[in-house]
PDB file of N, CA and C in Angstrom:
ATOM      1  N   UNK A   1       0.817  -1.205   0.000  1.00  0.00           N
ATOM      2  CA  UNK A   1       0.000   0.000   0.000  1.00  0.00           C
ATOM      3  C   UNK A   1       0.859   1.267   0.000  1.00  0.00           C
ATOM      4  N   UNK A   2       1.825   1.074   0.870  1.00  0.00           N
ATOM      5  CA  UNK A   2       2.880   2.376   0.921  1.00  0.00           C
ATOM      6  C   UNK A   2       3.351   3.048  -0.492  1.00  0.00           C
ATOM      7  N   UNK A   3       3.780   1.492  -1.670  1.00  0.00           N
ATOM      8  CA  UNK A   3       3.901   1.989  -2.675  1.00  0.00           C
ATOM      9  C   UNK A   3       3.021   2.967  -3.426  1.00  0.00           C
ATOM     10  N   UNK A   4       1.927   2.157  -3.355  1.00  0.00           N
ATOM     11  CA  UNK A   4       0.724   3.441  -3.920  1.00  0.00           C
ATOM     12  C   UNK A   4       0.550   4.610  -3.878  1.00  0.00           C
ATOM     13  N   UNK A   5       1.006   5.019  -2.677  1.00  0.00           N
ATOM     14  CA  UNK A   5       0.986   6.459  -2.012  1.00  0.00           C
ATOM     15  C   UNK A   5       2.175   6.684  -2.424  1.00  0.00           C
ATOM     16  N   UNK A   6       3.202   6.473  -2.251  1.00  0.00           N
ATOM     17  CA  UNK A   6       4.443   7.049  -2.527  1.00  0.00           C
ATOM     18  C   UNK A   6       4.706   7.331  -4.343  1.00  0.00           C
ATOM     19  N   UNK A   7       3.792   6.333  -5.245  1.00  0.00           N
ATOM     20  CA  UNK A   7       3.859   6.856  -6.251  1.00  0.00           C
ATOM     21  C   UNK A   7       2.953   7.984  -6.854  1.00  0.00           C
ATOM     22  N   UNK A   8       1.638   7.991  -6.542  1.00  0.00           N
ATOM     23  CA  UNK A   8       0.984   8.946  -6.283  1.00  0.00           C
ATOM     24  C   UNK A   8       1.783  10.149  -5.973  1.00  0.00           C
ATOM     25  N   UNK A   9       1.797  10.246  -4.647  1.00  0.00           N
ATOM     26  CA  UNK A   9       2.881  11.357  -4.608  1.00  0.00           C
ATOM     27  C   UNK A   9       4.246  11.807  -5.344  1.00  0.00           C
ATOM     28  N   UNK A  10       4.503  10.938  -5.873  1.00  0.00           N
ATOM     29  CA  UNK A  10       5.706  11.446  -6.734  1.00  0.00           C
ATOM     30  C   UNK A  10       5.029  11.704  -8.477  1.00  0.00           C
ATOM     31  N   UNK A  11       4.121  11.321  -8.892  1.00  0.00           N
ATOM     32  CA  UNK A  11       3.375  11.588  -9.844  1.00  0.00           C
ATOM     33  C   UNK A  11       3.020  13.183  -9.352  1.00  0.00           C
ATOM     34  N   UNK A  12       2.428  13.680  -8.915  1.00  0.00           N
ATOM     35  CA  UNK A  12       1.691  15.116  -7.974  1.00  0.00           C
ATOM     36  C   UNK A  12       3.148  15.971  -8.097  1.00  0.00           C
ATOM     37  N   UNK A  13       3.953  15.516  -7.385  1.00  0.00           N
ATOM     38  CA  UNK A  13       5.129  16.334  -7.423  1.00  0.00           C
ATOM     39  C   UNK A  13       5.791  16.642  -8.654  1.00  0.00           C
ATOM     40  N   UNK A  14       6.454  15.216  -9.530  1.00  0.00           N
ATOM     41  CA  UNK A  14       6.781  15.852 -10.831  1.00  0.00           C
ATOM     42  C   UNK A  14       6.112  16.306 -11.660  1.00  0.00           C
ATOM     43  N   UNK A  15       4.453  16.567 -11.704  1.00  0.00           N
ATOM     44  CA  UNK A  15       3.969  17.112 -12.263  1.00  0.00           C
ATOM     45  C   UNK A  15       4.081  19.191 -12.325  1.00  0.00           C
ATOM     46  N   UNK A  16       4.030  18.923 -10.606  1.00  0.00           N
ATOM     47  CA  UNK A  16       4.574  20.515 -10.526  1.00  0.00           C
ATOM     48  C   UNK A  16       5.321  20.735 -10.777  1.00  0.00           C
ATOM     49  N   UNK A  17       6.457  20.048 -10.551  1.00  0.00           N
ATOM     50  CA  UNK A  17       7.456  20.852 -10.653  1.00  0.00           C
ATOM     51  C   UNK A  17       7.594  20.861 -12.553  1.00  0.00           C
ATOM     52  N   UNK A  18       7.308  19.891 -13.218  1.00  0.00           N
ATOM     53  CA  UNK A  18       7.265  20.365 -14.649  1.00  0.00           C
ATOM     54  C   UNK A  18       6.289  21.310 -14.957  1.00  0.00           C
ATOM     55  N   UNK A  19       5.533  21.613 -14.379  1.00  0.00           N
ATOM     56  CA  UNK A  19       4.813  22.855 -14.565  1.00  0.00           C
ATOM     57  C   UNK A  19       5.736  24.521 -14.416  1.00  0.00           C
ATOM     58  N   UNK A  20       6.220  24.107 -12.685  1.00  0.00           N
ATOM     59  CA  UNK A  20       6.742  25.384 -12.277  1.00  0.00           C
ATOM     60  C   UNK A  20       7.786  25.521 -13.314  1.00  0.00           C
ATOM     61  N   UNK A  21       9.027  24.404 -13.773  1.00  0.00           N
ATOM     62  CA  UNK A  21      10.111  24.574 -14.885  1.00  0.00           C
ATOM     63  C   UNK A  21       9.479  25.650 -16.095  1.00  0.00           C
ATOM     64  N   UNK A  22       8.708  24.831 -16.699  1.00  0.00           N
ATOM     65  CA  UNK A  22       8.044  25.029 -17.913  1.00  0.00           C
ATOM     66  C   UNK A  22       7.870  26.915 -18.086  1.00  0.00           C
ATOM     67  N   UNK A  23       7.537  27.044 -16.769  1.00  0.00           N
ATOM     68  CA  UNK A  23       6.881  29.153 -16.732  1.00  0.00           C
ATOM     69  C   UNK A  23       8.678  29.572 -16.403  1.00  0.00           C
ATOM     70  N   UNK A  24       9.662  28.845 -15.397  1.00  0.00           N
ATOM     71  CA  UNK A  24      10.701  29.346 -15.167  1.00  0.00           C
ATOM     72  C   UNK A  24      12.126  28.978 -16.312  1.00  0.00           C
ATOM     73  N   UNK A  25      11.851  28.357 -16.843  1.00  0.00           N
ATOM     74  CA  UNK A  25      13.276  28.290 -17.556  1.00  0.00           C
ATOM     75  C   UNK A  25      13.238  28.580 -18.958  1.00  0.00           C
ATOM     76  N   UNK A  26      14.543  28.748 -19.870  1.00  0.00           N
ATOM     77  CA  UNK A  26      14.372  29.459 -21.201  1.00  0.00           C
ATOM     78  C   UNK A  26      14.170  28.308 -21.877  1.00  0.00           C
ATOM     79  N   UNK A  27      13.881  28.706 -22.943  1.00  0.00           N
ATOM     80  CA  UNK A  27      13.568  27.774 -24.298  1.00  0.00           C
ATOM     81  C   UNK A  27      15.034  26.977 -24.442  1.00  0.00           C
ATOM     82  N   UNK A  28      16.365  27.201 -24.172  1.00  0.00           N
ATOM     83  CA  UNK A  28      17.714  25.593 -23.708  1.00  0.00           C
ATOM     84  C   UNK A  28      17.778  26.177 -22.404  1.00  0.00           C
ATOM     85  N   UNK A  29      17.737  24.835 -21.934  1.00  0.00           N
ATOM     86  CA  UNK A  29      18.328  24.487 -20.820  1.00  0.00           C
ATOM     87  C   UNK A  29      19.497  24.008 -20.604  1.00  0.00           C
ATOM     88  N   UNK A  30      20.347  23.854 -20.104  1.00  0.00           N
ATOM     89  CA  UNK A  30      21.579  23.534 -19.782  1.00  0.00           C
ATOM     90  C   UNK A  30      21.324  22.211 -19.316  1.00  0.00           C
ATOM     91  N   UNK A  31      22.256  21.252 -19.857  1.00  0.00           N
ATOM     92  CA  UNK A  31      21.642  19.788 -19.581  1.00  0.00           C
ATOM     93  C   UNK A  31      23.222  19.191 -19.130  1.00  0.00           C
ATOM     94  N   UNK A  32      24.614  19.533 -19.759  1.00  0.00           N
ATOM     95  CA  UNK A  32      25.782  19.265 -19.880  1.00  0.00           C
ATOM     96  C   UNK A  32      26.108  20.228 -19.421  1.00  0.00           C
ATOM     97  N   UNK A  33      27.780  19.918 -18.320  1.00  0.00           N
ATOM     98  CA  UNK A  33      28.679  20.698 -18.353  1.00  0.00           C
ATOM     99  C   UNK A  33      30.060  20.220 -17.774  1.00  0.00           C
ATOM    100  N   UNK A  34      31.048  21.027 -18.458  1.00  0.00           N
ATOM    101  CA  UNK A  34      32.322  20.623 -18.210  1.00  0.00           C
ATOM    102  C   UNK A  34      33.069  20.316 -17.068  1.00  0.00           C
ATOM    103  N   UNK A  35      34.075  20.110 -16.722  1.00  0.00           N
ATOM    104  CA  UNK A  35      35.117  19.629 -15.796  1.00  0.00           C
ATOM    105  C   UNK A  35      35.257  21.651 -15.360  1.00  0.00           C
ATOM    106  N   UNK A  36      35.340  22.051 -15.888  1.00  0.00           N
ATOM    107  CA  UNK A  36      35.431  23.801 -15.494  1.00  0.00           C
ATOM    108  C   UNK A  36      33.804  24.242 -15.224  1.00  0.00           C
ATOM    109  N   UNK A  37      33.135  23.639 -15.326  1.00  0.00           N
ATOM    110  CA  UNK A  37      31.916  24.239 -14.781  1.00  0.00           C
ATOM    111  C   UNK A  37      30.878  24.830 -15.850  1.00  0.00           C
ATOM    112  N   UNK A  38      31.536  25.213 -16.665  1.00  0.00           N
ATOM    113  CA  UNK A  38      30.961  25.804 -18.272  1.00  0.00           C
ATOM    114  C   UNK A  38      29.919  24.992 -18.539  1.00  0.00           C
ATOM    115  N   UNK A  39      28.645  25.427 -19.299  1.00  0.00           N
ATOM    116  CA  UNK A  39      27.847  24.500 -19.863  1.00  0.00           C
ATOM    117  C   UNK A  39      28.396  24.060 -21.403  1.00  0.00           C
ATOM    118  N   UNK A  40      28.458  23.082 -21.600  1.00  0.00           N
ATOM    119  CA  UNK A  40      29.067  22.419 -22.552  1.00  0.00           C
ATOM    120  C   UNK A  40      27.404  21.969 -23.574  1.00  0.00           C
ATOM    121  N   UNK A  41      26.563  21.471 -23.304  1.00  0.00           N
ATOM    122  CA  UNK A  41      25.347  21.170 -23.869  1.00  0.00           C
ATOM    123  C   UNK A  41      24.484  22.031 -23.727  1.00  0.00           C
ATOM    124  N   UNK A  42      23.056  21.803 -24.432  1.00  0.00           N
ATOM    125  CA  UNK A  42      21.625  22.379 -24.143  1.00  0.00           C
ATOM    126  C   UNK A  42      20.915  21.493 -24.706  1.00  0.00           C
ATOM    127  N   UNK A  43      20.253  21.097 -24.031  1.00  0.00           N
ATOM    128  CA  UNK A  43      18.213  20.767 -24.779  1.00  0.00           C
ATOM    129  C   UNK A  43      17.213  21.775 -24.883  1.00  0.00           C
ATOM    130  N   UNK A  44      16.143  21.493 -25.849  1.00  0.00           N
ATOM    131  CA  UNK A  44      14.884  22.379 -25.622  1.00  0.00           C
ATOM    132  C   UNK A  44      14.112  21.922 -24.576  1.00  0.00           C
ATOM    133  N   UNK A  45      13.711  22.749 -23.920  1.00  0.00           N
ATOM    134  CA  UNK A  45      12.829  22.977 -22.864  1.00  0.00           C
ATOM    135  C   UNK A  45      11.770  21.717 -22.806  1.00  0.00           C
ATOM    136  N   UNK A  46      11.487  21.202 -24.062  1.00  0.00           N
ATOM    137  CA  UNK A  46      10.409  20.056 -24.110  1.00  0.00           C
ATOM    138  C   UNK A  46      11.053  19.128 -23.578  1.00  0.00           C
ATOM    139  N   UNK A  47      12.467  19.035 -23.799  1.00  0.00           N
ATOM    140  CA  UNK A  47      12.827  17.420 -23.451  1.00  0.00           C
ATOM    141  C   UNK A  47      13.459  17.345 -22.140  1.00  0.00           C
ATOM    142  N   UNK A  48      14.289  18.637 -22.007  1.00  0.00           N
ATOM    143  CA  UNK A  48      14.972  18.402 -20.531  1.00  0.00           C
ATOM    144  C   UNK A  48      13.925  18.379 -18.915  1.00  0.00           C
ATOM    145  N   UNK A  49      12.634  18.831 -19.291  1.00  0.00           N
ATOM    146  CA  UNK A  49      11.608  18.502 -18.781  1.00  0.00           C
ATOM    147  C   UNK A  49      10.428  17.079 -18.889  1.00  0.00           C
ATOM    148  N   UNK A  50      10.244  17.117 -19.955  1.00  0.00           N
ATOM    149  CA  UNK A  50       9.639  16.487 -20.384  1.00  0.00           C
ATOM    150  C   UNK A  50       9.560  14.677 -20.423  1.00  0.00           C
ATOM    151  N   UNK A  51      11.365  14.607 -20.743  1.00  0.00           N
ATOM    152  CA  UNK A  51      11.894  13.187 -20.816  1.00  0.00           C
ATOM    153  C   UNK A  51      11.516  12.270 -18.800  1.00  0.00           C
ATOM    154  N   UNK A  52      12.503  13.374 -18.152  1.00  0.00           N
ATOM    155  CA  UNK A  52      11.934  13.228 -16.579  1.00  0.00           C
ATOM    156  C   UNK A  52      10.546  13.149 -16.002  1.00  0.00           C
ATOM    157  N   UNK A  53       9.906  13.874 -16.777  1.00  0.00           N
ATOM    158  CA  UNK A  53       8.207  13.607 -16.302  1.00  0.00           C
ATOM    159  C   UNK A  53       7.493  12.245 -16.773  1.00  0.00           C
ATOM    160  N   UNK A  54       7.976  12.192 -17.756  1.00  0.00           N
ATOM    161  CA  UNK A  54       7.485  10.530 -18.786  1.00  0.00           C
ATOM    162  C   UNK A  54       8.030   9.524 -17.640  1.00  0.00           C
ATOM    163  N   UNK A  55       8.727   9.520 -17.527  1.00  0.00           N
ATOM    164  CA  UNK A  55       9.545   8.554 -16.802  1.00  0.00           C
ATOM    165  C   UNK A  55       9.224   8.308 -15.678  1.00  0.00           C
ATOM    166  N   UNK A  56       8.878   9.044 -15.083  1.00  0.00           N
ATOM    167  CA  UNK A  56       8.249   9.109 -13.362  1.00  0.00           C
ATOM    168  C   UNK A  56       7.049   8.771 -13.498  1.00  0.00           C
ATOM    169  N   UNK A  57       6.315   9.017 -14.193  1.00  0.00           N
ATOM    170  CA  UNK A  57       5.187   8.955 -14.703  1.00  0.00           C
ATOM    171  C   UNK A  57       4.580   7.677 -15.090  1.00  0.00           C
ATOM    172  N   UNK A  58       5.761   6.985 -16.117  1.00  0.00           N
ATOM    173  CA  UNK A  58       5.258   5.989 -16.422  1.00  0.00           C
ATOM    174  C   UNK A  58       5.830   4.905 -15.462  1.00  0.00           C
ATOM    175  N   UNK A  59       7.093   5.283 -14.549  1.00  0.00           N
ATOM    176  CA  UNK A  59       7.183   3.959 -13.600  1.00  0.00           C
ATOM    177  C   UNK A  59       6.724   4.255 -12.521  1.00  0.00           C
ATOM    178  N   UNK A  60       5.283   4.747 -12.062  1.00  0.00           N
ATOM    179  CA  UNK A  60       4.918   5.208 -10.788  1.00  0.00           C
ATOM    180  C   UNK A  60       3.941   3.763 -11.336  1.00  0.00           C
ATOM    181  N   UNK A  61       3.345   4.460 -13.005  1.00  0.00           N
ATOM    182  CA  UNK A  61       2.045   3.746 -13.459  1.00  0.00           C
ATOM    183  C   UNK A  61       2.398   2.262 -12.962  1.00  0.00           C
ATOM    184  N   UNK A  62       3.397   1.857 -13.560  1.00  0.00           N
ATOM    185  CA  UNK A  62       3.964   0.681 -13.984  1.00  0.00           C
ATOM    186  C   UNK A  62       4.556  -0.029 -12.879  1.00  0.00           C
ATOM    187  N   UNK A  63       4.755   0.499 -11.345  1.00  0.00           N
ATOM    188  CA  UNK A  63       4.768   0.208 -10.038  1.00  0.00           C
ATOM    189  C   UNK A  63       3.529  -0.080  -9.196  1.00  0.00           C
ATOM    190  N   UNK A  64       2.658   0.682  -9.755  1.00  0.00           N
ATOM    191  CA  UNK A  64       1.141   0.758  -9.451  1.00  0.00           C
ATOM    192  C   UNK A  64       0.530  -0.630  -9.826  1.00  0.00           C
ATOM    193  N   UNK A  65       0.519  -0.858 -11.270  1.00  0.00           N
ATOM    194  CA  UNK A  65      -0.078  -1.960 -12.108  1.00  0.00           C
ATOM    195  C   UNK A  65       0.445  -3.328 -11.161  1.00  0.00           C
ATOM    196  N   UNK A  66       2.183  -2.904 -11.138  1.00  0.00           N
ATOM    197  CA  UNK A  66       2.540  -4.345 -10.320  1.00  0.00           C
ATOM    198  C   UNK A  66       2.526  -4.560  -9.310  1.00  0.00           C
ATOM    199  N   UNK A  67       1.931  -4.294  -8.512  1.00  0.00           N
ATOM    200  CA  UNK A  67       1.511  -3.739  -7.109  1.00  0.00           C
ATOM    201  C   UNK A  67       2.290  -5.397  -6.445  1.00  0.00           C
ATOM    202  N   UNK A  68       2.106  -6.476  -6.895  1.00  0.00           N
ATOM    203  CA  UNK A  68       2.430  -7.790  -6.107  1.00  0.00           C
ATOM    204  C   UNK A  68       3.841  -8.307  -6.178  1.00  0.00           C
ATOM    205  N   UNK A  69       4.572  -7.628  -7.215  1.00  0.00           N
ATOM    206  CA  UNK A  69       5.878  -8.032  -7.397  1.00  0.00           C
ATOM    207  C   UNK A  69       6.868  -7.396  -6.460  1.00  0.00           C
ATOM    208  N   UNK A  70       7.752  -8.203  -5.985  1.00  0.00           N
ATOM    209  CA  UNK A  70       8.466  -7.520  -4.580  1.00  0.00           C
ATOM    210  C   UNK A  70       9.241  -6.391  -5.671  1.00  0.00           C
ATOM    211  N   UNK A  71       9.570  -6.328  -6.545  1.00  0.00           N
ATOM    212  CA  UNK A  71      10.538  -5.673  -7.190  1.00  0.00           C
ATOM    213  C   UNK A  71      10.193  -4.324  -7.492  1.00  0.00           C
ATOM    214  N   UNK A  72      11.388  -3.837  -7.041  1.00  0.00           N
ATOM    215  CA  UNK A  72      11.352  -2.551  -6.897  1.00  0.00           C
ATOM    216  C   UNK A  72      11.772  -1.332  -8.174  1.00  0.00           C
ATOM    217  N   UNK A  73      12.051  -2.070  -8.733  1.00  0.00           N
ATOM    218  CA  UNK A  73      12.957  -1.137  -9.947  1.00  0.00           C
ATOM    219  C   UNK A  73      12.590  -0.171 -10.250  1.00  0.00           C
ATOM    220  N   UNK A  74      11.001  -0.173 -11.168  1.00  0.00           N
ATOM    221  CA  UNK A  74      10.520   1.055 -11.475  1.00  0.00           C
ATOM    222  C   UNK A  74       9.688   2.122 -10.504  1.00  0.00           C
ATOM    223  N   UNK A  75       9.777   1.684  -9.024  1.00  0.00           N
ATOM    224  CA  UNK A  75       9.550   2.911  -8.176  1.00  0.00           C
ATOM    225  C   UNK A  75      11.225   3.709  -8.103  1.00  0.00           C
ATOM    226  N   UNK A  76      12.625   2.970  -8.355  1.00  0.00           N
ATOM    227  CA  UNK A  76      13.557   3.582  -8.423  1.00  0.00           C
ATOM    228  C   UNK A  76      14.166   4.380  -9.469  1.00  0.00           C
ATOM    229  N   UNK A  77      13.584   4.140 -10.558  1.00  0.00           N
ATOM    230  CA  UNK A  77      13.364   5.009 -11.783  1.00  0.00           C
ATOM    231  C   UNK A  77      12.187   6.425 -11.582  1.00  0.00           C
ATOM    232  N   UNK A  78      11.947   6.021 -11.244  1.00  0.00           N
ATOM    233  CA  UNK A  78      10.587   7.119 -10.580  1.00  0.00           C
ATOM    234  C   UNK A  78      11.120   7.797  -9.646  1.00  0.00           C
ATOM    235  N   UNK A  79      11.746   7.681  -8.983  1.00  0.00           N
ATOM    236  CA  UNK A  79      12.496   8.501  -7.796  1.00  0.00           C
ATOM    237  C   UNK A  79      13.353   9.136  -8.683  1.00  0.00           C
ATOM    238  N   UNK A  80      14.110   8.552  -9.422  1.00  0.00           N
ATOM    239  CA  UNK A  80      15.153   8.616 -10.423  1.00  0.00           C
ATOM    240  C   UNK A  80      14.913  10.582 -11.268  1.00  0.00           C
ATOM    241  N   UNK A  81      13.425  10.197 -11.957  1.00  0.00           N
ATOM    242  CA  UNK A  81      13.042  11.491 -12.476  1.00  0.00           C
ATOM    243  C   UNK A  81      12.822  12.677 -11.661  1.00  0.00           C
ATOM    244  N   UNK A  82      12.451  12.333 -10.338  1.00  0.00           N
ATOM    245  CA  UNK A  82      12.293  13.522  -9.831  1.00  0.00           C
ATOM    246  C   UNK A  82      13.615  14.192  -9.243  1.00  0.00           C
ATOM    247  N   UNK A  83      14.435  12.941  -8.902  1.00  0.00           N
ATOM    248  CA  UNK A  83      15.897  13.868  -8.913  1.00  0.00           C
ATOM    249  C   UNK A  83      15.910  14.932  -9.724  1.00  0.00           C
ATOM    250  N   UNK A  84      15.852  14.114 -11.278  1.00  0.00           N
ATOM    251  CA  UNK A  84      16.441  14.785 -12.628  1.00  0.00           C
ATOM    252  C   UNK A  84      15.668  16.181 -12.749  1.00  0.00           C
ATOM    253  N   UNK A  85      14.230  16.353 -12.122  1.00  0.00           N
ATOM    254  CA  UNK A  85      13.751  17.425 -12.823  1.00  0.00           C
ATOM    255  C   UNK A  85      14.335  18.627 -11.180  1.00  0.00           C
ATOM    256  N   UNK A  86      14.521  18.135  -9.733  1.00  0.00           N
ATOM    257  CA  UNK A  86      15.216  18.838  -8.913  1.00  0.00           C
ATOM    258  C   UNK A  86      16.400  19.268  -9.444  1.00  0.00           C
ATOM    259  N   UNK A  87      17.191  18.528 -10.003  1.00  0.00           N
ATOM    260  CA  UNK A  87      18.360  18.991 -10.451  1.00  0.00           C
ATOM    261  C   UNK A  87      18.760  19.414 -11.465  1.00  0.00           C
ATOM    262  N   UNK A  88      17.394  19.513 -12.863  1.00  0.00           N
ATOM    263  CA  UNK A  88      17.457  20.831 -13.523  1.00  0.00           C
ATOM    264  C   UNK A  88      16.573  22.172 -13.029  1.00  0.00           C
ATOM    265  N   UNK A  89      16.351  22.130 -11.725  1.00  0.00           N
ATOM    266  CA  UNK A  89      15.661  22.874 -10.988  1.00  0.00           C
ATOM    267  C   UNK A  89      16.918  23.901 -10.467  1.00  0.00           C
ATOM    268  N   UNK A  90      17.899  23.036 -10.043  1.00  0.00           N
ATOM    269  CA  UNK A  90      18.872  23.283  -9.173  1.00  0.00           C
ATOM    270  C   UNK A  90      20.478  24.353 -10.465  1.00  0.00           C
ATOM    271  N   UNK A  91      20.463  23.504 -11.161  1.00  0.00           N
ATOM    272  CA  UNK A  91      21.318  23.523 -12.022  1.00  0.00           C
ATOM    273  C   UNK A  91      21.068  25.027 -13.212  1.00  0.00           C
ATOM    274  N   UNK A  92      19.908  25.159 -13.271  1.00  0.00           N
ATOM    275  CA  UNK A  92      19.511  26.117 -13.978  1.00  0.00           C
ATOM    276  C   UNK A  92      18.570  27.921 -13.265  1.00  0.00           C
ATOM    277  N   UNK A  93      18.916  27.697 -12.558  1.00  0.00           N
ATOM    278  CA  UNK A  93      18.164  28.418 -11.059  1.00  0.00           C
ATOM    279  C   UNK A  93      18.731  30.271 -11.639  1.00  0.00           C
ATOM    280  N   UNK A  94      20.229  30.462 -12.318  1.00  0.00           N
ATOM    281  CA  UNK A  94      20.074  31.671 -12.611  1.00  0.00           C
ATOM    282  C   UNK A  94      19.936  31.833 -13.736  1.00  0.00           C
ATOM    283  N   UNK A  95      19.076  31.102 -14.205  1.00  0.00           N
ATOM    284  CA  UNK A  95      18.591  31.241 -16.290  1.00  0.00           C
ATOM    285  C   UNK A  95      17.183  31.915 -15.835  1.00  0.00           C
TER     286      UNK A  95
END
């Protein structure tokens, strides 16, 4: 049951926060960067958001569905995205 809730809730959360991204960051995001700190890459805004929300999204679903299998994987992929969208939260904060 815990799972349920905990994916739920992480569904709710990366949803905001791809919301809040979406109004706060520019059309590239900084996705790469160097050994000096420099951004070395960019994505468009669709994917460096977007890819992380799918993902959480679909292994919350897909944790949900398997509700009986001890295995944990895709609630750790799901945790996984919401890192990713904190830490283009984090990473991009003076764009």
């Amino acid at each position: 049951m815990w799972k349920i809730v905990l994916c739920i809730v992480l569904i709710i959360v990366s949803i905001a926060l791809a919301v809040f991204l979406w109004f706060r960051l520019p059309d590239q995001v900084a996705t790469h960067f160097g050994l000096d700190g420099q951004v070395t890459r960019t994505s468009p805004k669709l994917l460096a958001i977007g890819l992380p929300l799918v993902l959480t999204v679909a292994a919350s679903v897909l944790t949900i569905v398997r509700r009986e299998k001890k295995d944990s994987r895709s609630l750790v992929v799901a945790v996984l995205g919401v890192i990713v969208l904190v830490a283009t939260l984090f990473f991009n904060r003076g764009a």
